[in-house]
Protein backbone atom coordinates (compact mmCIF):
# COMPACT_ATOMS: atom_id res chain seq x y z
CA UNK A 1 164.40 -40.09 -98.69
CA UNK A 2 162.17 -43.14 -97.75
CA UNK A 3 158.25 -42.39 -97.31
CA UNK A 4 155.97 -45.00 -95.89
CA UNK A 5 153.09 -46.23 -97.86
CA UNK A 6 150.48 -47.55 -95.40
CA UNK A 7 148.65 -49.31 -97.73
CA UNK A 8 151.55 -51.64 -98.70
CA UNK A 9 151.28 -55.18 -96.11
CA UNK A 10 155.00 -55.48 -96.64
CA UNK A 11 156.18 -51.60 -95.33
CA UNK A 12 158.65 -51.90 -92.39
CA UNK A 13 158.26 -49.02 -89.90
CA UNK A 14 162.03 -46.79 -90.06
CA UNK A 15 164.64 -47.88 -87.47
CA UNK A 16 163.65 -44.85 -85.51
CA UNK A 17 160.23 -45.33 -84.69
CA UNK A 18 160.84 -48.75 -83.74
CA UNK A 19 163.65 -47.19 -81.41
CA UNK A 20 161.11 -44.94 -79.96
CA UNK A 21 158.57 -47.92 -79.17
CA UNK A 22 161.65 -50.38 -77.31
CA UNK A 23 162.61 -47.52 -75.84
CA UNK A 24 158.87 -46.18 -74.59
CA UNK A 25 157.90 -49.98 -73.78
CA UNK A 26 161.06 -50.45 -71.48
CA UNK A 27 161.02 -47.32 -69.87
CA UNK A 28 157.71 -47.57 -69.15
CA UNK A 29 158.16 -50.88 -67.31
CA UNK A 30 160.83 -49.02 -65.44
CA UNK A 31 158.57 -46.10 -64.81
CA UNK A 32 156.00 -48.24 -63.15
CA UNK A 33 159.01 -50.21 -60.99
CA UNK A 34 159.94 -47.21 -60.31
CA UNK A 35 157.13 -45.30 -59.00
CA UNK A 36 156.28 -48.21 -56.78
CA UNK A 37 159.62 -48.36 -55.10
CA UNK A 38 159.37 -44.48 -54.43
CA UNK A 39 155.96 -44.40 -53.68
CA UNK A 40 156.57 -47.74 -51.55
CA UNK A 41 159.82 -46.27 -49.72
CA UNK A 42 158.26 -43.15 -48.87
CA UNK A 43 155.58 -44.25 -47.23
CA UNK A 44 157.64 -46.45 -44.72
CA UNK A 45 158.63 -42.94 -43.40
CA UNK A 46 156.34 -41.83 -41.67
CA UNK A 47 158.20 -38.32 -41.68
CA UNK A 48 158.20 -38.42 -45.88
CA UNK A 49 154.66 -39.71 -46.31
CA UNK A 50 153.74 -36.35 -47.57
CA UNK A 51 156.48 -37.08 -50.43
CA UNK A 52 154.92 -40.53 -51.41
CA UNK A 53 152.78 -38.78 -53.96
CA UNK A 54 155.72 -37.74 -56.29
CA UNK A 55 155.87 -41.30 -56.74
CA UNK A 56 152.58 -40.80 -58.81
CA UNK A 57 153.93 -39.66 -61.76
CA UNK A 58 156.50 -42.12 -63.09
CA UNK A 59 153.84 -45.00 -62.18
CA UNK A 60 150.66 -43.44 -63.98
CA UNK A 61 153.17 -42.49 -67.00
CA UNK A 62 154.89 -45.83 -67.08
CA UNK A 63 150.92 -46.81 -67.82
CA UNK A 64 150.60 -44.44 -70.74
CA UNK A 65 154.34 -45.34 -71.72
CA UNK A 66 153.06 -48.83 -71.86
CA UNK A 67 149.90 -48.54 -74.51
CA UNK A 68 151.99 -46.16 -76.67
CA UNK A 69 154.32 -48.40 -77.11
CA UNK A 70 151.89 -51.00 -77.79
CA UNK A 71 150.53 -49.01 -80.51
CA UNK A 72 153.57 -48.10 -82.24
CA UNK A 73 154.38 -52.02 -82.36
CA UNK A 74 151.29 -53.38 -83.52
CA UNK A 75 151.28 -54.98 -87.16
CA UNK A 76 149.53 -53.86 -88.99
CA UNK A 77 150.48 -50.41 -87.32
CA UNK A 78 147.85 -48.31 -85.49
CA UNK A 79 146.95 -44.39 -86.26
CA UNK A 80 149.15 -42.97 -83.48
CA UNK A 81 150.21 -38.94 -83.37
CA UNK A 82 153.97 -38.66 -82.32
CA UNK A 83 153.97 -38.42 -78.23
CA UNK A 84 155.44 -35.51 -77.49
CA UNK A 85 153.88 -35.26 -74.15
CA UNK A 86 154.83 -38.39 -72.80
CA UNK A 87 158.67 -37.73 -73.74
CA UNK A 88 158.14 -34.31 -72.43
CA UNK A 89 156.90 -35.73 -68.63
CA UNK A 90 159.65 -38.74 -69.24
CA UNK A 91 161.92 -35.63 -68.81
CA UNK A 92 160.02 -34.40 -66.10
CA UNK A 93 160.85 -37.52 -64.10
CA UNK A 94 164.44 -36.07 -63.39
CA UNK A 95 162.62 -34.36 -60.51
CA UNK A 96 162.14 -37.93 -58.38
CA UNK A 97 165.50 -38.81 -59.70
CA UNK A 98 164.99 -41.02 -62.90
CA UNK A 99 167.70 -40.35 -65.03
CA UNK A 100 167.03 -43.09 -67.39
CA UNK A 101 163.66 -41.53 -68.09
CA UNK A 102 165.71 -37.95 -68.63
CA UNK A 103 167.73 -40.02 -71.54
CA UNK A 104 164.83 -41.34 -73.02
CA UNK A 105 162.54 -38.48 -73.03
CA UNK A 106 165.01 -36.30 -74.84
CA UNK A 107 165.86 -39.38 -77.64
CA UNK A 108 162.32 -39.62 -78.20
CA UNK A 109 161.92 -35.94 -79.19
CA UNK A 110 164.65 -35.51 -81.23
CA UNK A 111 163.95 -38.75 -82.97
CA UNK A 112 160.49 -37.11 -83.75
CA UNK A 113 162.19 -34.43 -85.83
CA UNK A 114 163.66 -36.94 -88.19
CA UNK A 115 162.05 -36.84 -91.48
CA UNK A 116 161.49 -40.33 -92.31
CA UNK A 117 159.68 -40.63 -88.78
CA UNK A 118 157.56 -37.76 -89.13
CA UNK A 119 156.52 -39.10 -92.98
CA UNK A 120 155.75 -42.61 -91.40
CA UNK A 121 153.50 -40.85 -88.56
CA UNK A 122 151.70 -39.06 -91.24
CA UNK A 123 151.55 -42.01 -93.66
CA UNK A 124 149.56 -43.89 -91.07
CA UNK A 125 147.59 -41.29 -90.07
CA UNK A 126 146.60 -40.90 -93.69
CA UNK A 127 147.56 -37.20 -93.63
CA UNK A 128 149.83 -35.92 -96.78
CA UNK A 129 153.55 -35.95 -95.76
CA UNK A 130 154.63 -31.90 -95.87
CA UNK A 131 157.68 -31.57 -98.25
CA UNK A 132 160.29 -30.16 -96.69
CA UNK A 133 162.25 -26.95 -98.48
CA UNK A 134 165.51 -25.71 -97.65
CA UNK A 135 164.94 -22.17 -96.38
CA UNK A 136 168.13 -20.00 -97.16
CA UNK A 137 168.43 -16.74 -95.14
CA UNK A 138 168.54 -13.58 -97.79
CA UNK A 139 170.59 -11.15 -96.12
CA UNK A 140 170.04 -7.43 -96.77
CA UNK A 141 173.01 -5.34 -97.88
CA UNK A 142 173.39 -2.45 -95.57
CA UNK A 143 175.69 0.25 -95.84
CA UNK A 144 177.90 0.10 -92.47
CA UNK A 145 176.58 3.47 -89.60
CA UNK A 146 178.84 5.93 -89.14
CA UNK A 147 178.17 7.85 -86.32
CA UNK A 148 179.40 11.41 -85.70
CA UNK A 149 182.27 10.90 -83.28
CA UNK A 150 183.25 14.26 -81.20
CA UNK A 151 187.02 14.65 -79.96
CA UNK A 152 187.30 14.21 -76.39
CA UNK A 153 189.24 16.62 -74.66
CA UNK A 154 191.60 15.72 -71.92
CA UNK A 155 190.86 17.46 -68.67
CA UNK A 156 193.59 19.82 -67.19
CA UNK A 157 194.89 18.99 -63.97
CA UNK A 158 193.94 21.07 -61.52
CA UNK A 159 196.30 22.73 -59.70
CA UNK A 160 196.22 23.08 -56.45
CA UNK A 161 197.38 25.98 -54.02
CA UNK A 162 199.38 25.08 -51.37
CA UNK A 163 198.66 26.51 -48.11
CA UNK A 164 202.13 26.99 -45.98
CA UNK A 165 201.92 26.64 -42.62
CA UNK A 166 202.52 29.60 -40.47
């Protein structure tokens, strides 16, 4: 398992955090493309200008994409938390139709559970990287239930008179 050392000049950030930034940075540019052209083409409507505002929220989080990514590229790198609320609301851009945004926001979050990302966010954070210890489930023995079972009893037909006509 790699660890990051912040205080060595010649540490290279893991492939996956420098996946998350290309992939924030772009996206982001998108985002704010994006936003424009729905914001933009829902306003020429004059039936759908009370839609334009859904155009909002790919624009202002294209913004916030933007300096995130900024952050995670700087050298030397910056204290930055992993995002999980901008790839959360990149997956909340599904609902004005941004599929790329979908993609990305669920990459970034699963490439925040990698180990070797979440020891370089806490190396330059200068918090201690938690070790991580296989947990194996004990599993009780338990004697199998028996439960009384009682016979069931088949019914009797019932028989039934006939009445003959008269």
């Amino acid at each position: 398992m790699t660890t990051f050392e912040p205080s060595s000049n010649n540490s290279v950030k893991p492939g996956l955090v420098q996946a998350i930034a290309i992939l924030t940075l772009i996206n982001g540019i998108f985002n704010i493309l994006w936003g424009a052209g729905v914001i933009l083409g829902l306003t020429l409507g004059i039936v759908t200008l009370c839609l334009a505002p859904l155009g909002f929220l790919p624009l202002i989080l294209g913004i916030f994409e933007i300096i995130y990514a900024a952050k995670l590229l700087a050298n030397p790198p910056q204290p930055a938390q992993p995002s999980q609320t901008i790839a959360i609301l990149e997956i909340c851009c599904i609902l004005v139709g941004n599929l790329i945004s979908l993609i990305v926001g669920i990459l970034a979050l699963v490439f925040y559970g990698d180990p070797q990302v979440k020891a370089y966010f806490a190396g330059i954070n200068g918090q201690p990287v938690a070790a991580t210890i296989p947990v194996t489930p004990v599993q009780a023995e338990t004697a199998p239930v028996v439960l009384p079972v009682e016979p069931i009893e088949a019914e009797k037909p019932k028989r039934r008179t006939r009445k003959s006509g008269s």
